[in-house]
C-alpha atoms as a PDB file:
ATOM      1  CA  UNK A   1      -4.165  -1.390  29.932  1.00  0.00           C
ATOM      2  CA  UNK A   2      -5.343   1.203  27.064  1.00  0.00           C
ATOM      3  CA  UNK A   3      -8.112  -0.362  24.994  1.00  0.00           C
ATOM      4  CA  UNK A   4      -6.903  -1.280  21.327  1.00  0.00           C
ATOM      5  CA  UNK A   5      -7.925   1.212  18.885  1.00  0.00           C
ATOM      6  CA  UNK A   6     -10.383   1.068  16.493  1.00  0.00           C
ATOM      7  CA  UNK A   7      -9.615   0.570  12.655  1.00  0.00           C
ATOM      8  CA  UNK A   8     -10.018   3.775  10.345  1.00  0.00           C
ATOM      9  CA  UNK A   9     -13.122   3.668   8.253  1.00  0.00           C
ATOM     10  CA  UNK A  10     -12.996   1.871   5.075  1.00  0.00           C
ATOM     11  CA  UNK A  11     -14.218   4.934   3.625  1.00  0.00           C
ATOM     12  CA  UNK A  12     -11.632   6.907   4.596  1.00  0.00           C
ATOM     13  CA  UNK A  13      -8.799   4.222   3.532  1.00  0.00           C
ATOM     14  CA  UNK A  14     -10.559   3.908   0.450  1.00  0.00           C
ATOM     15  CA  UNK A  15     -10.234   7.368  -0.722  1.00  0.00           C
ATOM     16  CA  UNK A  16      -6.806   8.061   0.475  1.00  0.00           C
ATOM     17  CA  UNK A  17      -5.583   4.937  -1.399  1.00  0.00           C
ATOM     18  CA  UNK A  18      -7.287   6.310  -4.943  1.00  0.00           C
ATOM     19  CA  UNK A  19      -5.780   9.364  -4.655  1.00  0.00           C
ATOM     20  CA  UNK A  20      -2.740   7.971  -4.270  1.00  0.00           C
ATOM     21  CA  UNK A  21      -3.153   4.990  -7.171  1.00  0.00           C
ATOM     22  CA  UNK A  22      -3.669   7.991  -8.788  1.00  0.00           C
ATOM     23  CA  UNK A  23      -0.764  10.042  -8.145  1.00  0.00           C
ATOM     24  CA  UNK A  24       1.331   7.105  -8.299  1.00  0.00           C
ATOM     25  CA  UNK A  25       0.223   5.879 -12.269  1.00  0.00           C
ATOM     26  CA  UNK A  26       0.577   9.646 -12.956  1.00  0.00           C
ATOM     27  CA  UNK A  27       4.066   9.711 -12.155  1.00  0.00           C
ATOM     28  CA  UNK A  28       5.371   6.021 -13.242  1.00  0.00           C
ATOM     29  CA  UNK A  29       5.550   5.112  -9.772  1.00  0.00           C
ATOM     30  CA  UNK A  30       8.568   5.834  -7.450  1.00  0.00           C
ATOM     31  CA  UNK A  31      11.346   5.495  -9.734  1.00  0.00           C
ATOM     32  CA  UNK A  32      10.753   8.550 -11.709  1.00  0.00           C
ATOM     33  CA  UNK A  33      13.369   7.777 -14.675  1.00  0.00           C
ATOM     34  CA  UNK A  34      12.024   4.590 -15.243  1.00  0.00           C
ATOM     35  CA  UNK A  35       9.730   4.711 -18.883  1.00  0.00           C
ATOM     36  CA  UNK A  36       6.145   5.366 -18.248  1.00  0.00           C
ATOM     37  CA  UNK A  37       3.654   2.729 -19.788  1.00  0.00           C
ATOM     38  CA  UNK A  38      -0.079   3.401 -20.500  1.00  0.00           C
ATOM     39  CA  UNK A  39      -2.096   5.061 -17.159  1.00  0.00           C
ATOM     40  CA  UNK A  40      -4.202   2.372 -14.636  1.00  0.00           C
ATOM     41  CA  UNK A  41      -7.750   3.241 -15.733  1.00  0.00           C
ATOM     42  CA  UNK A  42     -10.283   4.630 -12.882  1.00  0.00           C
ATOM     43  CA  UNK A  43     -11.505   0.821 -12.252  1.00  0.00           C
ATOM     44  CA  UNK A  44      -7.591  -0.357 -12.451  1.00  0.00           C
ATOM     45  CA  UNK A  45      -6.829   2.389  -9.762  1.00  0.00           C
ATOM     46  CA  UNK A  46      -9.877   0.932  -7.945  1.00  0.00           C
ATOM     47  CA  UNK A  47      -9.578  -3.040  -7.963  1.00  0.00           C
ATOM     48  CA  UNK A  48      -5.585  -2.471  -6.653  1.00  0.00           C
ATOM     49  CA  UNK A  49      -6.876  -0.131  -3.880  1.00  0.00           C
ATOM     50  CA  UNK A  50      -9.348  -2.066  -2.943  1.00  0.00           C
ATOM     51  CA  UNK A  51      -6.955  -5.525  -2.943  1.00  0.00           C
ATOM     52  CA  UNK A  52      -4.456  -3.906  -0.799  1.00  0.00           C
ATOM     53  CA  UNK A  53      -6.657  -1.930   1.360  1.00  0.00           C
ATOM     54  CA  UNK A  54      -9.149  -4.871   2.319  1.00  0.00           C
ATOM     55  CA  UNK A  55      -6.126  -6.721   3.636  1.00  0.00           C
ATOM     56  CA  UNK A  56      -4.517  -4.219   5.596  1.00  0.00           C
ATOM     57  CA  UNK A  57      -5.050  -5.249   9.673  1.00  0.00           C
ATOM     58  CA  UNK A  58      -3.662  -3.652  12.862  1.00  0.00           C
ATOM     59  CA  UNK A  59      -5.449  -5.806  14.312  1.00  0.00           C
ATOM     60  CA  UNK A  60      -5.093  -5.706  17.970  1.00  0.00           C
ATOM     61  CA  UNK A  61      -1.527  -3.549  17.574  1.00  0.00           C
ATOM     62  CA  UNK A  62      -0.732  -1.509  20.327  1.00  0.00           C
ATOM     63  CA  UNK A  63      -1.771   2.025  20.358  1.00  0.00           C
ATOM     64  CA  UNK A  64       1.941   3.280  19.158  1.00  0.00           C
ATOM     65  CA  UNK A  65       1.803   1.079  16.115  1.00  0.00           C
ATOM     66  CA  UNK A  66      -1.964   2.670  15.391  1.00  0.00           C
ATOM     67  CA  UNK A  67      -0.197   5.916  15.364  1.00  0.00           C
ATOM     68  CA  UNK A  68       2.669   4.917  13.248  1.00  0.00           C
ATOM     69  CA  UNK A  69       2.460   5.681   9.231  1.00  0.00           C
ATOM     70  CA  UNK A  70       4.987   3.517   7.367  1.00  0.00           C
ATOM     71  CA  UNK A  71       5.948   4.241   3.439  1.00  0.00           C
ATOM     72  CA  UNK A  72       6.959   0.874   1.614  1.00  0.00           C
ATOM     73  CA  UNK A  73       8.470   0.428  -1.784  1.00  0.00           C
ATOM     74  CA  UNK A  74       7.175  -2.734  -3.497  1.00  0.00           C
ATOM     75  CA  UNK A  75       8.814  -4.104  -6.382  1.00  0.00           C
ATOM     76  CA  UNK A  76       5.878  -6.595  -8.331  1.00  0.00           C
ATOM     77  CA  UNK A  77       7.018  -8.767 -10.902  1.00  0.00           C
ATOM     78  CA  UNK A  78       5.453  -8.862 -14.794  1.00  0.00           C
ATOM     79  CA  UNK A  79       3.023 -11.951 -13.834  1.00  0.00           C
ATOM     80  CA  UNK A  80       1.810  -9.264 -10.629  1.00  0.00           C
ATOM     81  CA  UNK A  81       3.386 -11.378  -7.756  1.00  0.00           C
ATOM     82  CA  UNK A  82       5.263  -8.942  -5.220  1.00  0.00           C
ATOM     83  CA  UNK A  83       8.761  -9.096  -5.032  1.00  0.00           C
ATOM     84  CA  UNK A  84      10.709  -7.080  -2.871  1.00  0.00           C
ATOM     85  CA  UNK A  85       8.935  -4.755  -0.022  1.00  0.00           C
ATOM     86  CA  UNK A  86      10.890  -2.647   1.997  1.00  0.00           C
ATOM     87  CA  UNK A  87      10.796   0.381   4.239  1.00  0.00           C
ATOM     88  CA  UNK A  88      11.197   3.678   2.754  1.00  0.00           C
ATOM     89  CA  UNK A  89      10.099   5.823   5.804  1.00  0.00           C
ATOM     90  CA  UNK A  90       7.939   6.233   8.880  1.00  0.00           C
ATOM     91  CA  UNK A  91       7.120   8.062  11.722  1.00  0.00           C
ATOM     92  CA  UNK A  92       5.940   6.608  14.961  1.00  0.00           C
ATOM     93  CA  UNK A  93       7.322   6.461  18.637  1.00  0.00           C
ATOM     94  CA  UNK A  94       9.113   3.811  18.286  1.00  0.00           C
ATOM     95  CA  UNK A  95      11.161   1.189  16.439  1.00  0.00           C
ATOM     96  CA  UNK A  96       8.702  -1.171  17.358  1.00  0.00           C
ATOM     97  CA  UNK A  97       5.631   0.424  16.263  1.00  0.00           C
ATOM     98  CA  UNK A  98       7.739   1.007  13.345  1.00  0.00           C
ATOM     99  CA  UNK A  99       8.317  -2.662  12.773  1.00  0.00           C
ATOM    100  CA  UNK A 100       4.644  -3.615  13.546  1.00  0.00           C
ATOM    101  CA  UNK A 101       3.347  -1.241  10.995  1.00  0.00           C
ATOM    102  CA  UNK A 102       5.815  -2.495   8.239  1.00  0.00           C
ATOM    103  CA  UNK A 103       4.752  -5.954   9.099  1.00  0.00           C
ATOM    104  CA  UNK A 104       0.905  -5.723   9.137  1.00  0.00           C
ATOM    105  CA  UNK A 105       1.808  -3.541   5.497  1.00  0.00           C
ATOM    106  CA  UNK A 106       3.661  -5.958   3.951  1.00  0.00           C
ATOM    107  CA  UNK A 107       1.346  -8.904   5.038  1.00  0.00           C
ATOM    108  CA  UNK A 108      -1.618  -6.748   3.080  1.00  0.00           C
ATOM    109  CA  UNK A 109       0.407  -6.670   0.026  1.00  0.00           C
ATOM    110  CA  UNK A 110       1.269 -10.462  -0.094  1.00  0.00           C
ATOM    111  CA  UNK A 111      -2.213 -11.430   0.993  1.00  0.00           C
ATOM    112  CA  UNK A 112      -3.977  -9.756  -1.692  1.00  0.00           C
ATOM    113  CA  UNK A 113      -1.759 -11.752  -4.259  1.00  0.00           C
ATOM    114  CA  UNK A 114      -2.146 -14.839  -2.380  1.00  0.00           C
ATOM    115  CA  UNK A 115      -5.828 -14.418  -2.700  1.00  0.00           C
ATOM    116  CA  UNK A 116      -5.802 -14.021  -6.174  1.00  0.00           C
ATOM    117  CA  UNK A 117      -6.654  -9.976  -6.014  1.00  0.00           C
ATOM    118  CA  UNK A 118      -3.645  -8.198  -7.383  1.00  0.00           C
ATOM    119  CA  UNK A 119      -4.963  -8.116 -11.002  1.00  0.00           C
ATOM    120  CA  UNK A 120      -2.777  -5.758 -12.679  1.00  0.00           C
ATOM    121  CA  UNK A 121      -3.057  -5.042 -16.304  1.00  0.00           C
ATOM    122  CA  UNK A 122       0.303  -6.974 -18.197  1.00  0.00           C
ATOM    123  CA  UNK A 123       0.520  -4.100 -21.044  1.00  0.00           C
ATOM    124  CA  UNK A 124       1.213  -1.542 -18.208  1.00  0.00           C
ATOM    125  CA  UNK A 125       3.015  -2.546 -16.652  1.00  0.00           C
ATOM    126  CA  UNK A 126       5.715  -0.114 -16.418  1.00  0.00           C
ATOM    127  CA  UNK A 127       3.283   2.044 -14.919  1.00  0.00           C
ATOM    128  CA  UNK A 128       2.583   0.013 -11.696  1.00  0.00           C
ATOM    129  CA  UNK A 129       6.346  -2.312 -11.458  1.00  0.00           C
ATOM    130  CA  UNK A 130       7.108  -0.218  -8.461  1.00  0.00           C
ATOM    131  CA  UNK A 131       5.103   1.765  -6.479  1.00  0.00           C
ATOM    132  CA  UNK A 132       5.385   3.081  -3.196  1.00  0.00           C
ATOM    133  CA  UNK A 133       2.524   3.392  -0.917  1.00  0.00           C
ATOM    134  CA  UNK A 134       1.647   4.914   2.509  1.00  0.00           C
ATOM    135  CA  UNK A 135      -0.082   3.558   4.816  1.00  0.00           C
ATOM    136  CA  UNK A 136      -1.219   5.128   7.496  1.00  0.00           C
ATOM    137  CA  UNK A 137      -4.169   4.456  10.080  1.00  0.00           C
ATOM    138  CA  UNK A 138      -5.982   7.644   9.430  1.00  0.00           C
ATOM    139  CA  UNK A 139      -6.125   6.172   5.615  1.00  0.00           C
ATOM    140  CA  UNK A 140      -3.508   4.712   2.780  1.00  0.00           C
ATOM    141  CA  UNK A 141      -2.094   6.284  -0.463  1.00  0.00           C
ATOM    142  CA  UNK A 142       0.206   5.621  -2.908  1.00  0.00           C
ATOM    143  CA  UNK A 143       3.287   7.335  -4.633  1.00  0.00           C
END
């Protein structure tokens, strides 16, 4: 058997998911009609990288799921709780990867408001009510 794969860097998720915080509050998030509110600040941009990012786990995946990058829309409520998470894309071997990725994904997002870490400013909330972000084991972004 192949040995399981290392995690990326935190480094390297951590950059890839400001620059996509960033494009993502620049744009009003995936739904591109929807009003924009106010811009996430640099630290904003920061604390929900860092909430999402320090909970996303492969784990012990298999090595077709490490290669897999998975784009999820998530839908938070006003009070910051996610709602609905779905699959918008990927690309990976195999339906199973596929579904391994998503899962591990959407586990990060509802961990990191379980824990209390999803601390997203009320008054802008237009800005960050849907977002979609990519994650991907060579490092995360939004949209």
């Amino acid at each position: 058997p192949a040995a399981p794969a290392a995690q990326p860097p935190a480094s390297s998720v951590a950059s890839a998911v400001a620059a996509a915080v960033a494009a993502a509050t620049a744009g009003g998030g995936a739904d591109a009609a929807a009003p924009a509110g106010p811009p996430l600040s640099a630290g904003e941009q920061d604390a929900l990288r860092r909430a999402i990012g320090s909970k996303w786990n492969l784990g012990s995946a298999s090595t077709e799921a490490m290669r897999t990058i998975v784009t999820v829309r998530v839908s938070f409520g006003r009070d910051g709780r996610p709602g609905e998470i779905t699959l918008v894309d990927s690309d990976g071997p195999s339906d199973t990867a596929t579904r391994t990725a998503f899962d591990a994904a959407r586990r990060a997002i509802q961990r990191a408001w379980i824990d209390g870490q999803l601390s997203l400013p009320p008054e802008k909330y237009e800005t960050w009510k849907v977002v979609e972000i990519v994650f991907n084991p060579e490092g995360m972004r939004f949209r």
